[in-house]
Protein backbone atom coordinates (compact mmCIF):
# COMPACT_ATOMS: atom_id res chain seq x y z
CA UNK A 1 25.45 3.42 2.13
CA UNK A 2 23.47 5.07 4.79
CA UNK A 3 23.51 8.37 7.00
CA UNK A 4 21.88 9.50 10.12
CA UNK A 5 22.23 10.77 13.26
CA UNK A 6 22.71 9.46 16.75
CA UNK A 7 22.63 10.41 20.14
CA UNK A 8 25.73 9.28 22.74
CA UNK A 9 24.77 8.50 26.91
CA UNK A 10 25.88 12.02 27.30
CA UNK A 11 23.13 13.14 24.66
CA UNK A 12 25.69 14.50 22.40
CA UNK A 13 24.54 14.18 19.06
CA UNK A 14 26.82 12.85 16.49
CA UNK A 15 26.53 12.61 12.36
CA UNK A 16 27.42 9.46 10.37
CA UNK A 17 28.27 7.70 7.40
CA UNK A 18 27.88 4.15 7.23
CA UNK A 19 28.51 2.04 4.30
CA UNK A 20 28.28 -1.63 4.79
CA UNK A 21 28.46 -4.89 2.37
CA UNK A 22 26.28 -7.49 2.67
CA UNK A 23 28.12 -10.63 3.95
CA UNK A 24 25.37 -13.29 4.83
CA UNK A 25 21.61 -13.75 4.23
CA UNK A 26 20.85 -11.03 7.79
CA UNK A 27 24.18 -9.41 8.04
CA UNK A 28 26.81 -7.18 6.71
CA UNK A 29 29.88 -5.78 7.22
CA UNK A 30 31.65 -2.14 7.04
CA UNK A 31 32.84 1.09 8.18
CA UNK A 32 31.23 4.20 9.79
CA UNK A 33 32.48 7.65 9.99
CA UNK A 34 31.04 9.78 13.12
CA UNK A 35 31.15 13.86 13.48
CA UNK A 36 29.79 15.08 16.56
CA UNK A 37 30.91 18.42 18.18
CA UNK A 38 33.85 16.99 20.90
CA UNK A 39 35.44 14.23 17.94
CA UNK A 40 35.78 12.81 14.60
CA UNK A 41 35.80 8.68 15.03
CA UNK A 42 36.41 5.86 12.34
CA UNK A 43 34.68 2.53 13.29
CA UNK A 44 34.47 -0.84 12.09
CA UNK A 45 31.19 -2.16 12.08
CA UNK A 46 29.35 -5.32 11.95
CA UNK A 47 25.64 -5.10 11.33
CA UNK A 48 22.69 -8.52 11.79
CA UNK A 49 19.39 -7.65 11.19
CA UNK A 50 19.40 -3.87 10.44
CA UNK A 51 19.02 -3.24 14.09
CA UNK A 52 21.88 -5.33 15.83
CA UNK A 53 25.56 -3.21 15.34
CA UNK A 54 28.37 -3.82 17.12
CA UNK A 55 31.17 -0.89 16.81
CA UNK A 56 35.08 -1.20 16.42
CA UNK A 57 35.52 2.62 17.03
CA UNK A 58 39.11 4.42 16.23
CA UNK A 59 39.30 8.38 17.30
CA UNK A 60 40.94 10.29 14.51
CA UNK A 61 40.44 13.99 15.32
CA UNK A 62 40.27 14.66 19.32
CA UNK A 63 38.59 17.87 20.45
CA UNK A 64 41.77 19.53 21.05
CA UNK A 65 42.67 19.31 17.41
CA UNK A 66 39.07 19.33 15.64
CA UNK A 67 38.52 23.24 14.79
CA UNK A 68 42.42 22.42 13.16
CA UNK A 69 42.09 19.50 11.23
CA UNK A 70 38.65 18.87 11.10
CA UNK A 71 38.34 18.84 6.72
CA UNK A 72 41.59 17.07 6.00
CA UNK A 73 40.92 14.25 9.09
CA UNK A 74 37.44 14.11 7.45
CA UNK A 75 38.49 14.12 4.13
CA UNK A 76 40.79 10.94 4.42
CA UNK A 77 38.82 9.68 7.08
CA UNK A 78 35.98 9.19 4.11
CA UNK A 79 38.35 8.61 1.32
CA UNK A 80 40.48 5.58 3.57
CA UNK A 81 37.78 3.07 4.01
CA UNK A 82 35.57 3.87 0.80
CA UNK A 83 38.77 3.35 -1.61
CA UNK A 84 39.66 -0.05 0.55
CA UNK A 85 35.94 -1.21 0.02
CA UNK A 86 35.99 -0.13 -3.88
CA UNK A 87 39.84 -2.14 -3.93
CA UNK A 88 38.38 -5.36 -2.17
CA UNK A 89 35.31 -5.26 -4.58
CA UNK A 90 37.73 -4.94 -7.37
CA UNK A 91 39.64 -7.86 -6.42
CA UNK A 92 36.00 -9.79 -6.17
CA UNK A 93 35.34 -8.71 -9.78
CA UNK A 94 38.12 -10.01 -10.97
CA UNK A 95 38.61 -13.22 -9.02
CA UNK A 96 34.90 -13.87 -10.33
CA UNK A 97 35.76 -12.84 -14.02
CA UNK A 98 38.99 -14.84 -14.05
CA UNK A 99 36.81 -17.57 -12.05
CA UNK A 100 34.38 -17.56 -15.19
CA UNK A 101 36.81 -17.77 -17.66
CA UNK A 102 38.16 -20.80 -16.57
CA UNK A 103 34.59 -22.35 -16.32
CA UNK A 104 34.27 -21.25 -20.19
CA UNK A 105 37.35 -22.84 -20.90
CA UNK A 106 36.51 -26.29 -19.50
CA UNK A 107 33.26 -26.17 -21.01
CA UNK A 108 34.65 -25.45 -24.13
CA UNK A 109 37.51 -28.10 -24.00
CA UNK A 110 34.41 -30.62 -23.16
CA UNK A 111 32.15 -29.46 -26.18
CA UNK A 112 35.62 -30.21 -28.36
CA UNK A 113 36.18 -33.70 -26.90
CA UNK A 114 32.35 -34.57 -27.46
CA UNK A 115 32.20 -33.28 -31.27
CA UNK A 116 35.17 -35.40 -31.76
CA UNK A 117 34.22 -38.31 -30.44
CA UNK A 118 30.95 -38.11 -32.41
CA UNK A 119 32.64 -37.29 -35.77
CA UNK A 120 34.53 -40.47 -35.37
CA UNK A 121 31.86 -42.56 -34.54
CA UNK A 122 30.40 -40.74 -37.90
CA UNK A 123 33.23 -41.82 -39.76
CA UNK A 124 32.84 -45.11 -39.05
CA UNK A 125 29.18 -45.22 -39.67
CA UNK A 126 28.79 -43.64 -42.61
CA UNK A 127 29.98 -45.99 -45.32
CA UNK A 128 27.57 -48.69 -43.56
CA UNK A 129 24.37 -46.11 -43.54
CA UNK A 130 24.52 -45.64 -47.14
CA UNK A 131 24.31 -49.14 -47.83
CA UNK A 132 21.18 -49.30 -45.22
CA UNK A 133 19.64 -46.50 -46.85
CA UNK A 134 20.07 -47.43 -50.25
CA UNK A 135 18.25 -50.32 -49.27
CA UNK A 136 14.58 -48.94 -48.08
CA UNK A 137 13.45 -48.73 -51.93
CA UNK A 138 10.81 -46.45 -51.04
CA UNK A 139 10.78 -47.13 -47.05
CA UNK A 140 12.26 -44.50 -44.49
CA UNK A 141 15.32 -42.35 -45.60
CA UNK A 142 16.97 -40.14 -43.56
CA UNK A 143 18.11 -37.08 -45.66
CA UNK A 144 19.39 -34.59 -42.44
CA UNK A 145 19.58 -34.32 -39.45
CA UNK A 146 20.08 -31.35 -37.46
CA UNK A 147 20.69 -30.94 -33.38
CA UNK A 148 21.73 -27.73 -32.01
CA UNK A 149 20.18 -24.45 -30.32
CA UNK A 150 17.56 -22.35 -32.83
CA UNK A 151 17.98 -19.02 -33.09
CA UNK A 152 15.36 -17.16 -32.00
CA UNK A 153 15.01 -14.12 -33.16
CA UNK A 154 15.31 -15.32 -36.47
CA UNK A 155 13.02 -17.98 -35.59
CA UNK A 156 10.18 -15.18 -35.03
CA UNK A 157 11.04 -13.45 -38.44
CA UNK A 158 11.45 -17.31 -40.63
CA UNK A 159 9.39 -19.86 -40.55
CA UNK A 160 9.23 -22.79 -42.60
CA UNK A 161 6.50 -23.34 -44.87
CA UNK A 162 6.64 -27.34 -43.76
CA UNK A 163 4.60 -27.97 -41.20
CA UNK A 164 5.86 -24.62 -39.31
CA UNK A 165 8.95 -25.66 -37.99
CA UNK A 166 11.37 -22.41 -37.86
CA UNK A 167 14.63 -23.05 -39.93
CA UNK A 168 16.90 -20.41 -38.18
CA UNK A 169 19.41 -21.94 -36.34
CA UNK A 170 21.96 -20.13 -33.39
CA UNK A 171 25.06 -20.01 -35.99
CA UNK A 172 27.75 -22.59 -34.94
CA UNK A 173 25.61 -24.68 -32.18
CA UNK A 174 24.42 -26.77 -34.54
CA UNK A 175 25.45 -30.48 -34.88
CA UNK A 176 25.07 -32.84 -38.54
CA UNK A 177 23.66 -35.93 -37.24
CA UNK A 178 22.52 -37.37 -40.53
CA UNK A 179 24.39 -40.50 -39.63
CA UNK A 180 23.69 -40.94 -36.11
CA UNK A 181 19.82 -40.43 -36.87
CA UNK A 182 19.83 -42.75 -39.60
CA UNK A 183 21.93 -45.77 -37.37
CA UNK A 184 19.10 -45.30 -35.17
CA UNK A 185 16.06 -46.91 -38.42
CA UNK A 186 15.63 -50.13 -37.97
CA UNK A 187 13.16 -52.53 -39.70
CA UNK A 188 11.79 -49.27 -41.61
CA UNK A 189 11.03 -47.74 -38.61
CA UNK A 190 13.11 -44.75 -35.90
CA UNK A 191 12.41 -44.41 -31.82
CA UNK A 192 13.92 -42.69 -30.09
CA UNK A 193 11.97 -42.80 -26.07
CA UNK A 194 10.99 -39.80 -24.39
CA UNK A 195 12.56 -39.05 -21.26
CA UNK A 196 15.92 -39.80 -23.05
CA UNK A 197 18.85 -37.16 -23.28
CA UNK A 198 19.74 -37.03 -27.22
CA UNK A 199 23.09 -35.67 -26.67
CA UNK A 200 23.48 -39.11 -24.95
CA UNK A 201 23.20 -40.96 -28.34
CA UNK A 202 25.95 -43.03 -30.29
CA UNK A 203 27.26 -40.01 -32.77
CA UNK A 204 25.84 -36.87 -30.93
CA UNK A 205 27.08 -34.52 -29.39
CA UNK A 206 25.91 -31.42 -27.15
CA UNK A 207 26.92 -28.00 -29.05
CA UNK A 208 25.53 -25.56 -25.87
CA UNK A 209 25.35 -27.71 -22.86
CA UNK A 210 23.71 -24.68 -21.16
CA UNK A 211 21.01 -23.98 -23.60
CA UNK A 212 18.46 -26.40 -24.91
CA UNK A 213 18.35 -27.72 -27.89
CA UNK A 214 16.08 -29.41 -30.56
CA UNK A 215 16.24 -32.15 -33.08
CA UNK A 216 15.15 -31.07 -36.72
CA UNK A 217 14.70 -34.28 -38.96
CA UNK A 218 13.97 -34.78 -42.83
CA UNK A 219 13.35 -37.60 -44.37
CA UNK A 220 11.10 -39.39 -47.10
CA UNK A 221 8.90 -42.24 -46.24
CA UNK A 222 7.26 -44.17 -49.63
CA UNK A 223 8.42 -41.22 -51.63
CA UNK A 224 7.16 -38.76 -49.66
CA UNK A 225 9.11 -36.14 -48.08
CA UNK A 226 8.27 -34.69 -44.53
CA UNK A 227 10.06 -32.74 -41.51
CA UNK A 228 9.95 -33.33 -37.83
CA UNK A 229 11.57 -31.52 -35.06
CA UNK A 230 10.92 -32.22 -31.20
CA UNK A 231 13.15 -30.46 -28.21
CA UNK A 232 14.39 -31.40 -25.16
CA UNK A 233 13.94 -35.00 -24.12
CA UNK A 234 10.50 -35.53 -26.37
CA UNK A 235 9.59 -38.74 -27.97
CA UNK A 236 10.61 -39.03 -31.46
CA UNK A 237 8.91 -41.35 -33.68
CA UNK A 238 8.88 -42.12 -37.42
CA UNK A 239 7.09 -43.12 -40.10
CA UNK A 240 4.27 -40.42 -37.98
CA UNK A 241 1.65 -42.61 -37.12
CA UNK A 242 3.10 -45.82 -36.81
């Protein structure tokens, strides 16, 4: 909103009340209300630059009827155009609101179609995994698997005594991938490449698409039991070393 005070070719000196929207990266868009001592005027205006305006000006009070009707004309004359800006940036709230609800909604109907995908392929691996496992005898065993989002204020307040990795986790965007981790050993031995998107793996699944999220890993290699977590698209390799 601004105010000031202008001067007509007849130097008659005139009071206003501009408020204007913003409507492109150097312009906006809105009304003006002019008192001057002859008329009260309503005008559309259009604004580029802060110093460019171009005027759309309607007379509301004329001279012959301002000492009458000068408060009410100025009273609606205000209330008019401020109540039709406040009503169009309603409707732009809500159109955005109901806009972003729909958005959640999709992203939510993806997240379900992922986790159920992956929990099938887990259901199909699982009995096969077991038998793998069983089989090390001392070599690397996957016991969990964890990908999801870490909570972090809790991540500040808990730490784990293992190697430091924090063990709070962001409540329900977590994902078990015990099984899909484990699939993934070979020859004694898990890679997975840097550069590549985990969520992208055979049994994953992305629990907050819009956050990032980490991959917390125990196992026991010749008895031994460690942790590893890496985030984002990080290398992961076990046995460490190897």
């Amino acid at each position: 909103m601004e105010a000031g005070v202008s001067w007509t070719s007849i130097w008659a000196s005139v009071l206003t009340l501009r408020c204007l929207r913003t409507t492109g990266r150097f312009s906006a868009f809105g009304f003006e209300i002019g008192l001057s001592a002859h008329n009260l005027h309503f005008s559309l205006c259009w604004s580029r630059l802060g110093g460019q305006t171009i005027r759309l000006p309607f007379l509301v009070c004329p001279a012959s009827h301002a000492a009458l009707k000068a408060r009410t004309a100025l009273l609606w004359s205000a209330m008019v155009p401020f109540a039709t800006l406040a009503a169009f940036e309603l409707l732009r709230q809500r159109s955005r609101v109901a806009a972003a609800r729909r958005r959640e909604a999709r992203w939510l109907a993806t997240v379900q179609q992922r986790q159920a995908e992956a929990d099938e392929v887990t259901f199909l691996l699982a009995d096969n995994m077991q038998t793998r496992q069983a089989a090390e005898r001392g070599g690397l065993v996957i016991q969990s698997a964890k990908y999801g989002v870490k909570a972090t204020a809790l991540a500040e307040s808990r730490r784990s005594h293992s190697r430091g990795h924090s063990i709070a986790w962001g409540g329900e965007e977590v994902a078990d991938v015990t099984v899909a981790v484990a699939a993934l050993v070979g020859d004694g031995r898990l890679c997975i490449p840097a550069g590549l998107e985990k969520s992208n793996l055979l049994g994953f699944w992305d629990p907050a698409p819009a956050l990032e999220e980490v991959l917390h890993v125990r196992y026991t290699y010749q008895g031994v039991e460690g942790v590893v977590e890496v985030s984002g698209d990080e290398e992961l390799g076990l046995p460490p070393g190897q």
